[in-house]
Protein backbone atom coordinates (compact mmCIF):
# COMPACT_ATOMS: atom_id res chain seq x y z
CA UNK A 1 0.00 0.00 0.00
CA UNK A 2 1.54 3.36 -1.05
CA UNK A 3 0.21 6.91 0.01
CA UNK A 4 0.76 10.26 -1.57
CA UNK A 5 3.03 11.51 1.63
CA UNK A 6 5.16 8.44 1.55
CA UNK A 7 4.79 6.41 -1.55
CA UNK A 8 6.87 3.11 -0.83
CA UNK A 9 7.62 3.78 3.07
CA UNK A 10 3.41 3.75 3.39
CA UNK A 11 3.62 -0.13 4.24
CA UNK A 12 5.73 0.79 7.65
CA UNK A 13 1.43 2.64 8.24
CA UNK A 14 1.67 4.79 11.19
CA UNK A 15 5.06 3.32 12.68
CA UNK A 16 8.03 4.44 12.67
CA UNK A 17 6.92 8.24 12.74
CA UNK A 18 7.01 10.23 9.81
CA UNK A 19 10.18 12.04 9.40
CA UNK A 20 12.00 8.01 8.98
CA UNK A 21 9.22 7.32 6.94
CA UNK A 22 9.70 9.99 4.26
CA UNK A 23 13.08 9.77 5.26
CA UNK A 24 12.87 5.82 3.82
CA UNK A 25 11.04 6.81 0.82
CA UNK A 26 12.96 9.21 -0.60
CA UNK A 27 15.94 6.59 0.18
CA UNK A 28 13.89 4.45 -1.99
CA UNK A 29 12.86 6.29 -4.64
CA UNK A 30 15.94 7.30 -5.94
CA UNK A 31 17.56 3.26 -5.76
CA UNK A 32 14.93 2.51 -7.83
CA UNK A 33 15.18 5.12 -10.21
CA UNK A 34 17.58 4.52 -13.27
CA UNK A 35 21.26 6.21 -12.93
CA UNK A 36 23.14 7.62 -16.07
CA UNK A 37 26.22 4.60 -17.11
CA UNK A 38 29.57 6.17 -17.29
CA UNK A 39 30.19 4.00 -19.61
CA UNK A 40 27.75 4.54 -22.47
CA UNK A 41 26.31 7.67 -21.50
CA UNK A 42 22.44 6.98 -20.99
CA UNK A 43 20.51 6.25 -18.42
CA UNK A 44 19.98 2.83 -18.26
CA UNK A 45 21.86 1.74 -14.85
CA UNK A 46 19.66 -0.32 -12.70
CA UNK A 47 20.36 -1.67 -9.20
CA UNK A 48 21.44 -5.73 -8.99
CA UNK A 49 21.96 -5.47 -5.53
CA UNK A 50 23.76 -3.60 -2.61
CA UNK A 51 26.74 -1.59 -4.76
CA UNK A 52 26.17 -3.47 -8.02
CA UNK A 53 24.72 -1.55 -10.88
CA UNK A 54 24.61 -3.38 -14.63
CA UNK A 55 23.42 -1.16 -17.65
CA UNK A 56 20.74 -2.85 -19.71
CA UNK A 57 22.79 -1.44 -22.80
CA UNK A 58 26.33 -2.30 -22.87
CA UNK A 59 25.85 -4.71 -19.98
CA UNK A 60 28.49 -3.03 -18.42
CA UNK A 61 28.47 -3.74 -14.50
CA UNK A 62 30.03 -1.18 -12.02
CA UNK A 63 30.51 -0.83 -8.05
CA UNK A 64 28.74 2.79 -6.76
CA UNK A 65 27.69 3.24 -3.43
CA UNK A 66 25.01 1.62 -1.68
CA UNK A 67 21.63 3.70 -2.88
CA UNK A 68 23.20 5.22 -5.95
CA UNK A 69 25.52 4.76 -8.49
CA UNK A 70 26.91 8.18 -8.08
């Protein structure tokens, strides 16, 4: 269940309080999102797992941080 405040972090409902909740969803929405490839130069770098990002174009894969590439 998403809501308009929180989008993803709306499953936690009314725990948590609502500064970690946003908090967690903007966290979220931006490891999710796709990130540019330094490689090939469009944005098509999607999150494998914690670190690991592989572009759906040149298949290149590449360590970043945690939440983002970047």
């Amino acid at each position: 269940m998403t809501t308009k405040k929180v989008g993803s972090a709306g499953r936690f409902g009314p725990r948590y309080g609502a500064k970690i909740r946003k908090a967690v969803a903007t966290i979220e929405k931006s490891q999710k999102s796709r990130q540019e490839c330094p490689v090939c130069r469009i944005g098509s770098m999607k999150r494998l797992s914690k670190g690991i990002y592989q572009c759906k174009k040149c298949n290149a894969k590449i360590a970043g941080k945690a939440y983002t590439l970047k």
